[in-house]
C-alpha atoms as a PDB file:
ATOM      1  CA  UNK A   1     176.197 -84.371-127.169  1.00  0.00           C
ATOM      2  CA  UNK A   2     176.323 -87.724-125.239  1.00  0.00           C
ATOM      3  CA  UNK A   3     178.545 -89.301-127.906  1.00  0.00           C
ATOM      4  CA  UNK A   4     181.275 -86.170-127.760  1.00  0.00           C
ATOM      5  CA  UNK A   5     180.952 -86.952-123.608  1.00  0.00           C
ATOM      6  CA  UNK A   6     181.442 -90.727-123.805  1.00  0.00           C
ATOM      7  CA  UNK A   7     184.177 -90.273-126.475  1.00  0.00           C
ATOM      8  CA  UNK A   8     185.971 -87.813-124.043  1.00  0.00           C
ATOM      9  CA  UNK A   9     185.878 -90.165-120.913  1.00  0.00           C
ATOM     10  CA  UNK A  10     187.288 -93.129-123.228  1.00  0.00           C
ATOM     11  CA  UNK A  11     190.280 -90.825-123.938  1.00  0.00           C
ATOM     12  CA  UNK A  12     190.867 -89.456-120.336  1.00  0.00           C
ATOM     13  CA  UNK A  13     190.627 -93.541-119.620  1.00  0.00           C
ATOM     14  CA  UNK A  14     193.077 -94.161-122.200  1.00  0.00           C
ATOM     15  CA  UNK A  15     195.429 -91.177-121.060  1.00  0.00           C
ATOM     16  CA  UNK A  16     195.793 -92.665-117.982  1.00  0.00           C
ATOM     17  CA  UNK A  17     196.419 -96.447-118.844  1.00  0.00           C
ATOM     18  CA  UNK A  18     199.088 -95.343-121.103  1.00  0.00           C
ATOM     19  CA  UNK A  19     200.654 -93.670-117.952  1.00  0.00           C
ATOM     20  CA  UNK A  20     200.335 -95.987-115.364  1.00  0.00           C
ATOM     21  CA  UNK A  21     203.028 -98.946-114.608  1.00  0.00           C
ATOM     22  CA  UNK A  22     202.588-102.290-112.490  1.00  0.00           C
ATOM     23  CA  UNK A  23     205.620-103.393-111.254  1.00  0.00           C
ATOM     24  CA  UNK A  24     206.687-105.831-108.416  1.00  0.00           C
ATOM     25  CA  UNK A  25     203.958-108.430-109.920  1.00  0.00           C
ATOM     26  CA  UNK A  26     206.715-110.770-108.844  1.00  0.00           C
ATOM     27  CA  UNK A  27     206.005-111.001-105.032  1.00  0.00           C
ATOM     28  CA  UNK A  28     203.651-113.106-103.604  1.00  0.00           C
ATOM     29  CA  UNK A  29     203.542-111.613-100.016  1.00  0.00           C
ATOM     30  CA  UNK A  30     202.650-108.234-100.374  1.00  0.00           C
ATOM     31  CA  UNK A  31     200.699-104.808 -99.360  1.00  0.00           C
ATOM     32  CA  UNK A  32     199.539-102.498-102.411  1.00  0.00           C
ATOM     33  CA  UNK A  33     201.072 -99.163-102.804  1.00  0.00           C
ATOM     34  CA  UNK A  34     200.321 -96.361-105.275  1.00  0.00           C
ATOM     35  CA  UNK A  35     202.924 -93.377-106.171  1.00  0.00           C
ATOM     36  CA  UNK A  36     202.292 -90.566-108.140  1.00  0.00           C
ATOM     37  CA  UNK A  37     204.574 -88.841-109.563  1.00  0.00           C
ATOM     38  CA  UNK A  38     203.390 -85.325-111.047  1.00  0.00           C
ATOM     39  CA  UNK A  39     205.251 -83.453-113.686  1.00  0.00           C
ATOM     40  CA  UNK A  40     207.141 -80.101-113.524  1.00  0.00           C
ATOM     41  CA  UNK A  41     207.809 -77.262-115.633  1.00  0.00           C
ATOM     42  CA  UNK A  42     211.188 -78.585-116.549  1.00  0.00           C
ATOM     43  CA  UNK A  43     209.926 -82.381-117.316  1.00  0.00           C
ATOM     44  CA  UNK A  44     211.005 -82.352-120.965  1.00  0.00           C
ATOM     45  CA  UNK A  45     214.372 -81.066-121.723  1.00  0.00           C
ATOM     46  CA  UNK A  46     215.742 -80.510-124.663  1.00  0.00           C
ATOM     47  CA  UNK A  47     219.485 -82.207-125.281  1.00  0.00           C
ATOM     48  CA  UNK A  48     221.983 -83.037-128.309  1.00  0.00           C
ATOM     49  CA  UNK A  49     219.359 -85.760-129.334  1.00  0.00           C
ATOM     50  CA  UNK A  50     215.985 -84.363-129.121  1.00  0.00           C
ATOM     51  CA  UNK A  51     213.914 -83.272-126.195  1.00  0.00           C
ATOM     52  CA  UNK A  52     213.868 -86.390-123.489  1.00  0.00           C
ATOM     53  CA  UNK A  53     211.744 -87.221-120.363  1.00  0.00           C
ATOM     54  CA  UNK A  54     213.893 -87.695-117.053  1.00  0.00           C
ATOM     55  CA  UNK A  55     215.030 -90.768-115.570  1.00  0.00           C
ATOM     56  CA  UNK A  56     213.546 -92.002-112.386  1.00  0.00           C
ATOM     57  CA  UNK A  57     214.117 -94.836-110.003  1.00  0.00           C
ATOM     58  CA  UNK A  58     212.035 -95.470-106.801  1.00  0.00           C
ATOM     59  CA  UNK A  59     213.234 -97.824-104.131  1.00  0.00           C
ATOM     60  CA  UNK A  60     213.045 -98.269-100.241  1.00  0.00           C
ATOM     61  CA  UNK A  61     215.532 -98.390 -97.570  1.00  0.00           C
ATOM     62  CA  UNK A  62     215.235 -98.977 -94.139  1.00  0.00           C
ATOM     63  CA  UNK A  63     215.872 -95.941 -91.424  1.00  0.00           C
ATOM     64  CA  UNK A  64     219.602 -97.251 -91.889  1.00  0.00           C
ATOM     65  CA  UNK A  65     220.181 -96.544 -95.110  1.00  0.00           C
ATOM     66  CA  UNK A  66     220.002-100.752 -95.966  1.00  0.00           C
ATOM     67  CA  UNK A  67     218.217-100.790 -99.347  1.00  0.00           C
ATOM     68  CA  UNK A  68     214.794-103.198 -98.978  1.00  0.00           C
ATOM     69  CA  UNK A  69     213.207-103.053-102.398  1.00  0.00           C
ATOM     70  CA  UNK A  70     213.429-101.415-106.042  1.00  0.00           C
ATOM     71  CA  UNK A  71     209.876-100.248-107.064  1.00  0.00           C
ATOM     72  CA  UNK A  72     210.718 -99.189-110.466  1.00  0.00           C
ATOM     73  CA  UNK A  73     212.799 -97.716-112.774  1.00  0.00           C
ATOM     74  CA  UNK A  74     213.004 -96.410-116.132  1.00  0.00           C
ATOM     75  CA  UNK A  75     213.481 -99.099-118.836  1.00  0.00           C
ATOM     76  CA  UNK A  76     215.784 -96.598-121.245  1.00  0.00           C
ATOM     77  CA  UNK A  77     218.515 -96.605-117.918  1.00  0.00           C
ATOM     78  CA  UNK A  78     216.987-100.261-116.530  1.00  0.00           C
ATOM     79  CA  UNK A  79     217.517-102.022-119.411  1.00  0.00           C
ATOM     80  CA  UNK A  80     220.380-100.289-121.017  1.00  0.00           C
ATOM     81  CA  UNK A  81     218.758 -99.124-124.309  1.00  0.00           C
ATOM     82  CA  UNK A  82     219.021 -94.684-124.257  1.00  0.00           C
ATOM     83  CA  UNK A  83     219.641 -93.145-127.228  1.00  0.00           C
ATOM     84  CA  UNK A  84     223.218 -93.178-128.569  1.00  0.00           C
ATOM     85  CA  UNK A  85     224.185 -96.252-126.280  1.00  0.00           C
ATOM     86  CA  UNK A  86     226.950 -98.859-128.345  1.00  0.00           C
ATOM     87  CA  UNK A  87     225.352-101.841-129.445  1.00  0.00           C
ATOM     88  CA  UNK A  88     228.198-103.951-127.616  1.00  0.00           C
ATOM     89  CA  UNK A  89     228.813-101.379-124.814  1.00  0.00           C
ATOM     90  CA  UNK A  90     230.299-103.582-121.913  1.00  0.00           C
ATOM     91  CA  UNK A  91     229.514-101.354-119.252  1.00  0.00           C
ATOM     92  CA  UNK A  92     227.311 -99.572-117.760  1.00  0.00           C
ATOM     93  CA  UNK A  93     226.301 -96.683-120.243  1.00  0.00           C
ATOM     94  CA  UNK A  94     225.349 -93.112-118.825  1.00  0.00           C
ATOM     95  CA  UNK A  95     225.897 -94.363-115.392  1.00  0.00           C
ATOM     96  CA  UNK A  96     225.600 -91.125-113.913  1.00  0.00           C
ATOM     97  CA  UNK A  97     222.011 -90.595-114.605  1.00  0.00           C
ATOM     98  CA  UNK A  98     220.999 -92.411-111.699  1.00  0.00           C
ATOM     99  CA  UNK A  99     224.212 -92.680-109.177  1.00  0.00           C
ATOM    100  CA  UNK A 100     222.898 -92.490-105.855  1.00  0.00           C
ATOM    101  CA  UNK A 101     220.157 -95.373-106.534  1.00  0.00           C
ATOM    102  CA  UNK A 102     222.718 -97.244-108.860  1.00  0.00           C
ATOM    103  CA  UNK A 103     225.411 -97.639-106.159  1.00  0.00           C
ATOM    104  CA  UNK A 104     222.634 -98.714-104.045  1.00  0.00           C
ATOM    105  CA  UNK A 105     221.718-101.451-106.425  1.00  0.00           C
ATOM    106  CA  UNK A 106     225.044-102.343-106.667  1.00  0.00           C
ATOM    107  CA  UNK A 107     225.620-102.872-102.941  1.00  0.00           C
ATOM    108  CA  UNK A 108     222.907-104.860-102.529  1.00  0.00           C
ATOM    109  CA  UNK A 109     223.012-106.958-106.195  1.00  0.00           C
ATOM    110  CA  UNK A 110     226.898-107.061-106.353  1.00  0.00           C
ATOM    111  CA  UNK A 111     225.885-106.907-110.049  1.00  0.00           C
ATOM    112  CA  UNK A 112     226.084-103.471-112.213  1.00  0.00           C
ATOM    113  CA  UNK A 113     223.369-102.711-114.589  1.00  0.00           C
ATOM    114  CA  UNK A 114     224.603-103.590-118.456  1.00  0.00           C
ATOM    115  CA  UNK A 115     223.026-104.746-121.510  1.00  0.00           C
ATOM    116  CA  UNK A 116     223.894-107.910-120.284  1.00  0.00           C
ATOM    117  CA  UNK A 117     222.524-107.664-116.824  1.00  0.00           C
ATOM    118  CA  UNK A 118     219.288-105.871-117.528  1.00  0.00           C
ATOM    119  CA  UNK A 119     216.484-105.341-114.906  1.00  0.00           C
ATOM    120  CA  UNK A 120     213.182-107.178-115.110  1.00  0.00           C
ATOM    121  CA  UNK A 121     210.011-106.101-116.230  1.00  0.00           C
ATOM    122  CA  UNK A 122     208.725-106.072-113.064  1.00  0.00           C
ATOM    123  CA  UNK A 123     210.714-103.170-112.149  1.00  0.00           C
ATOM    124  CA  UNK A 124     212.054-101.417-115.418  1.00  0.00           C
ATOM    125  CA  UNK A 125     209.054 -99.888-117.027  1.00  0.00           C
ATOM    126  CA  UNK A 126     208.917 -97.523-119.891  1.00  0.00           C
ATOM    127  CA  UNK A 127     210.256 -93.554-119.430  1.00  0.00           C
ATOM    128  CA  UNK A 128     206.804 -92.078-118.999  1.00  0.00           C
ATOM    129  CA  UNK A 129     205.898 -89.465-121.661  1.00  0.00           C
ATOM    130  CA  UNK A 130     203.884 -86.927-118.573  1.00  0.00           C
ATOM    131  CA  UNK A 131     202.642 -86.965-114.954  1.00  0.00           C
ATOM    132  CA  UNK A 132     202.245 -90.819-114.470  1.00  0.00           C
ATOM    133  CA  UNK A 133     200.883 -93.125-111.517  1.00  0.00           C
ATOM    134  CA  UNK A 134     202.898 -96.582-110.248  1.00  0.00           C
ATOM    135  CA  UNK A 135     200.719 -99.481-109.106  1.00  0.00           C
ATOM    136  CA  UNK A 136     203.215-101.375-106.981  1.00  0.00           C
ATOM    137  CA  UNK A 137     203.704-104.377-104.328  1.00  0.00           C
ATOM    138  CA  UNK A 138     205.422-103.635-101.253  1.00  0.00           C
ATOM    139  CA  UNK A 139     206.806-107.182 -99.532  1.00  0.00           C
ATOM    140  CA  UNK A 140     204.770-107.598 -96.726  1.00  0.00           C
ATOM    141  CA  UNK A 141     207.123-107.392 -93.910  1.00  0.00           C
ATOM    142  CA  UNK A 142     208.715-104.054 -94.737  1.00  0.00           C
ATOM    143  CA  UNK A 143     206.421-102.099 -91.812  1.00  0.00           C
ATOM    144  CA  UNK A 144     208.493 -98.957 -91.998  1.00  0.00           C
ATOM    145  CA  UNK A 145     210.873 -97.302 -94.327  1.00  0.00           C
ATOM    146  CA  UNK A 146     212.065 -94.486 -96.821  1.00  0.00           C
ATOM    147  CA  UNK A 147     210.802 -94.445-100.050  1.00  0.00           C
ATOM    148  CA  UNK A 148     212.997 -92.860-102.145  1.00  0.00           C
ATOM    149  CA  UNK A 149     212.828 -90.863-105.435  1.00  0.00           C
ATOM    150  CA  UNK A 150     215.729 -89.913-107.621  1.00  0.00           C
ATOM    151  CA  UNK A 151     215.611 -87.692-111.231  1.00  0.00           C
ATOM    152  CA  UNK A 152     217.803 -86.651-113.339  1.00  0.00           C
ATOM    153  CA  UNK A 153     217.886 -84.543-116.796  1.00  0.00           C
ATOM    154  CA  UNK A 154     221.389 -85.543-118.779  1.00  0.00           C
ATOM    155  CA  UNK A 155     223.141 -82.133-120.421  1.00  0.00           C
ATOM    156  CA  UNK A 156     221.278 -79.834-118.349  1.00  0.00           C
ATOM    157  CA  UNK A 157     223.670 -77.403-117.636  1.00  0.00           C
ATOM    158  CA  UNK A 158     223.806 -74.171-116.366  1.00  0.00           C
ATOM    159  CA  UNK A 159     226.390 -71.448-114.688  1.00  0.00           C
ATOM    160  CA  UNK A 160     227.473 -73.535-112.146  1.00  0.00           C
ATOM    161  CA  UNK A 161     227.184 -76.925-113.662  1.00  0.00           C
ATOM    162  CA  UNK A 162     229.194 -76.915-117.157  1.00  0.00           C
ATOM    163  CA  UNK A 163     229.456 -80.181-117.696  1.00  0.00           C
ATOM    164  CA  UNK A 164     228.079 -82.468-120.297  1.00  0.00           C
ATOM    165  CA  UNK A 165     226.275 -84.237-117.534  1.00  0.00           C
ATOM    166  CA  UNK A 166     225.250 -80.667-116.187  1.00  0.00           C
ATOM    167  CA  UNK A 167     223.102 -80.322-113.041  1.00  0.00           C
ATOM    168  CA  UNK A 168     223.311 -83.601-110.141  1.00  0.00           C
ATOM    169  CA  UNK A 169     220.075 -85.870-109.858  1.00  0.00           C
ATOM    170  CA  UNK A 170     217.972 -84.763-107.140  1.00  0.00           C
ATOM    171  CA  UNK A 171     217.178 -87.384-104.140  1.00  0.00           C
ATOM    172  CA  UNK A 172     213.411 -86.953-102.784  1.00  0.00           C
ATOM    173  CA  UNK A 173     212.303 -89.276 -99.720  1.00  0.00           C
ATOM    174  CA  UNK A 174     209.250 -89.489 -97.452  1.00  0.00           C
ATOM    175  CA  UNK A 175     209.375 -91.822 -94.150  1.00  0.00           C
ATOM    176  CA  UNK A 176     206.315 -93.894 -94.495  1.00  0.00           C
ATOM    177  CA  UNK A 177     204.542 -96.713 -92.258  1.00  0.00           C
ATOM    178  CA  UNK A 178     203.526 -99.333 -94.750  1.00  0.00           C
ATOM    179  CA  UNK A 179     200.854-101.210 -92.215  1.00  0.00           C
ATOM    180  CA  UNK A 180     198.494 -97.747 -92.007  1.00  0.00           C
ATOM    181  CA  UNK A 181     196.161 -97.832 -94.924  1.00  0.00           C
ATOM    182  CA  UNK A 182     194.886 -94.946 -96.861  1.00  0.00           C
ATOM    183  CA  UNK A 183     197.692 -92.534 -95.969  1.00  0.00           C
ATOM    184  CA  UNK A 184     198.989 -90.005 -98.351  1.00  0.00           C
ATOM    185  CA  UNK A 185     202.514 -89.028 -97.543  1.00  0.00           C
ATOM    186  CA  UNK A 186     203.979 -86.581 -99.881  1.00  0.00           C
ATOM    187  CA  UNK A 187     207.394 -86.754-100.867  1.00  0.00           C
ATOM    188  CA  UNK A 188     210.155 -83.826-100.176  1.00  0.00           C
ATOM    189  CA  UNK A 189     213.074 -82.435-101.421  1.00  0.00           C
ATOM    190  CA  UNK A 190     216.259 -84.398 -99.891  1.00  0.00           C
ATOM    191  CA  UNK A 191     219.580 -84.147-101.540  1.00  0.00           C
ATOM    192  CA  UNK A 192     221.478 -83.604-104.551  1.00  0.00           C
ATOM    193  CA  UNK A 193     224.193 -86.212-106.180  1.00  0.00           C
ATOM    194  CA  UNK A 194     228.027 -85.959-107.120  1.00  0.00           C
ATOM    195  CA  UNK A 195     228.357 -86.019-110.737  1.00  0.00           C
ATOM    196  CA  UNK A 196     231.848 -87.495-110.202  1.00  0.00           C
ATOM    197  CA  UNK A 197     231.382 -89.446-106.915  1.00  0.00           C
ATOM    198  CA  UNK A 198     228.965 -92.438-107.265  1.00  0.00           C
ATOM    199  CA  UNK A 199     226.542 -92.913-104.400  1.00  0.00           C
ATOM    200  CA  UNK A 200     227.714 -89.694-102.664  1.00  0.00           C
ATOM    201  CA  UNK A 201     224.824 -86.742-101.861  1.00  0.00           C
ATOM    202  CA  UNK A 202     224.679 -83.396-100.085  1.00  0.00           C
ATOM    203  CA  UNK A 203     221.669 -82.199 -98.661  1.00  0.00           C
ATOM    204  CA  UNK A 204     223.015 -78.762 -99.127  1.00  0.00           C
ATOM    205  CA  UNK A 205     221.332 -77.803-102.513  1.00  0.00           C
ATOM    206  CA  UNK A 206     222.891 -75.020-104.091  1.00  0.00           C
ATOM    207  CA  UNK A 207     223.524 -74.042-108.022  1.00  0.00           C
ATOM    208  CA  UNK A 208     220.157 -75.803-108.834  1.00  0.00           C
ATOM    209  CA  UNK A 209     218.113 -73.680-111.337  1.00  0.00           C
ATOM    210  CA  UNK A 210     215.905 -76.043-113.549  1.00  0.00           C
ATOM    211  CA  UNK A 211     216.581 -79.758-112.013  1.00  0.00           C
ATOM    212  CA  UNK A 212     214.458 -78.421-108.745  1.00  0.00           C
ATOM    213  CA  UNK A 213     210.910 -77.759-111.585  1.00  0.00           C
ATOM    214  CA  UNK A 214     211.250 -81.384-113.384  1.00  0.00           C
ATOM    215  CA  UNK A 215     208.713 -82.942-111.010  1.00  0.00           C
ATOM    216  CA  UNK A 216     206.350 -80.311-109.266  1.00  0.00           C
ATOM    217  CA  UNK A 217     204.828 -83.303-106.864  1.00  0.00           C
ATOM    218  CA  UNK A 218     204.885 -87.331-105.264  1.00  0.00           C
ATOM    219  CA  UNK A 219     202.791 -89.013-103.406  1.00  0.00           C
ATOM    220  CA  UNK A 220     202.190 -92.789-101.972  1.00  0.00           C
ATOM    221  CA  UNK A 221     199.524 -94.233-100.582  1.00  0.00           C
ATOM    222  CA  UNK A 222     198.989 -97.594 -99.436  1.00  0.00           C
ATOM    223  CA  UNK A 223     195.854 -99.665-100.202  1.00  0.00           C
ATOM    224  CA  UNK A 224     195.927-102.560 -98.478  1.00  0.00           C
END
């Protein structure tokens, strides 16, 4: 009986290792963060090349809108390499899987995201399989600011959305203070994308039937 408990605490261990990311190793100046992002209903969705997980990018801005950091995002959009994209595709491919954060990054990079302008390792991280946690650094003298979540499920379509790239991303968002330790702030609901207007939202969120259940909850805390 021991052995069957000790082999089932190894595997919850090893569930979780597999589904949790460090990114921002890169900065030296820092407070520790942890988000967790927990699945929905609608996580895995089934498209014309198999059932997929969603692509996610977290990032802050300030109160202005001025984007501070990228936290992470996934490495299938982050590093150019989703299923079906051209070996020698010049530009960026499936760019509206993440528009609102991608003309963000552009604004503040000046660069787009291609195969050959990839993101790091420190921020692209693999497309997590289930409910997964991100061990993160925040640069130490961002004291306040909105972290923001965006998700997106390619070809989900329904009656109002008929396009290939079906329903928007949604935009989630939660104000936090980054000096106050121990704090869970839980993220909420913001706005939905334009499917043909990069960087453009509404917070008036209508037509939505499935895109709404692909994450149920998120949370950050800071350490430290």
């Amino acid at each position: 009986m021991k052995k069957i408990i000790i082999l089932i605490i190894l595997s919850s261990l090893s569930l979780y290792s597999e589904n949790t990311f460090t990114t921002r190793a890169d900065i030296a100046f820092y407070r520790t963060a942890v988000i967790k992002v927990e699945r929905g209903i609608n996580w895995k969705h089934s498209t014309s090349f198999g059932m997929v997980s969603p692509q996610i990018a977290i990032w802050i801005q300030d109160v202005r809108g001025n984007f501070l950091q990228n936290i992470y995002v996934t490495r299938s959009f982050g590093q150019q390499n989703m299923l079906n994209t051209p070996l020698d595709f010049p530009s960026v491919f499936r760019r509206v899987s993440l528009p609102f954060w991608h003309k963000k990054n552009y604004l503040m990079t000046k660069e787009y995201i291609t195969k050959n302008n990839i993101l790091p390792d420190s921020v692209s991280q693999p497309t997590p399989p289930d409910s997964f946690t991100v061990e993160t650094r925040i640069i130490n003298t961002i004291n306040e600011g909105y972290v923001y979540l965006e998700v997106n499920h390619l070809e989900d379509t329904n009656k109002t959305y008929t396009s290939m790239n079906g329903q928007p991303s949604l935009i989630y968002r939660v104000l936090v203070d980054f000096t106050k330790e121990s704090k869970v702030y839980h993220f909420k609901l913001f706005a939905m994308t334009d499917n043909f207007r990069e960087g453009i939202y509404t917070t008036n969120i209508s037509g939505i039937t499935t895109a709404d259940k692909i994450i149920s909850d998120v949370t950050i805390t800071i350490l430290k």
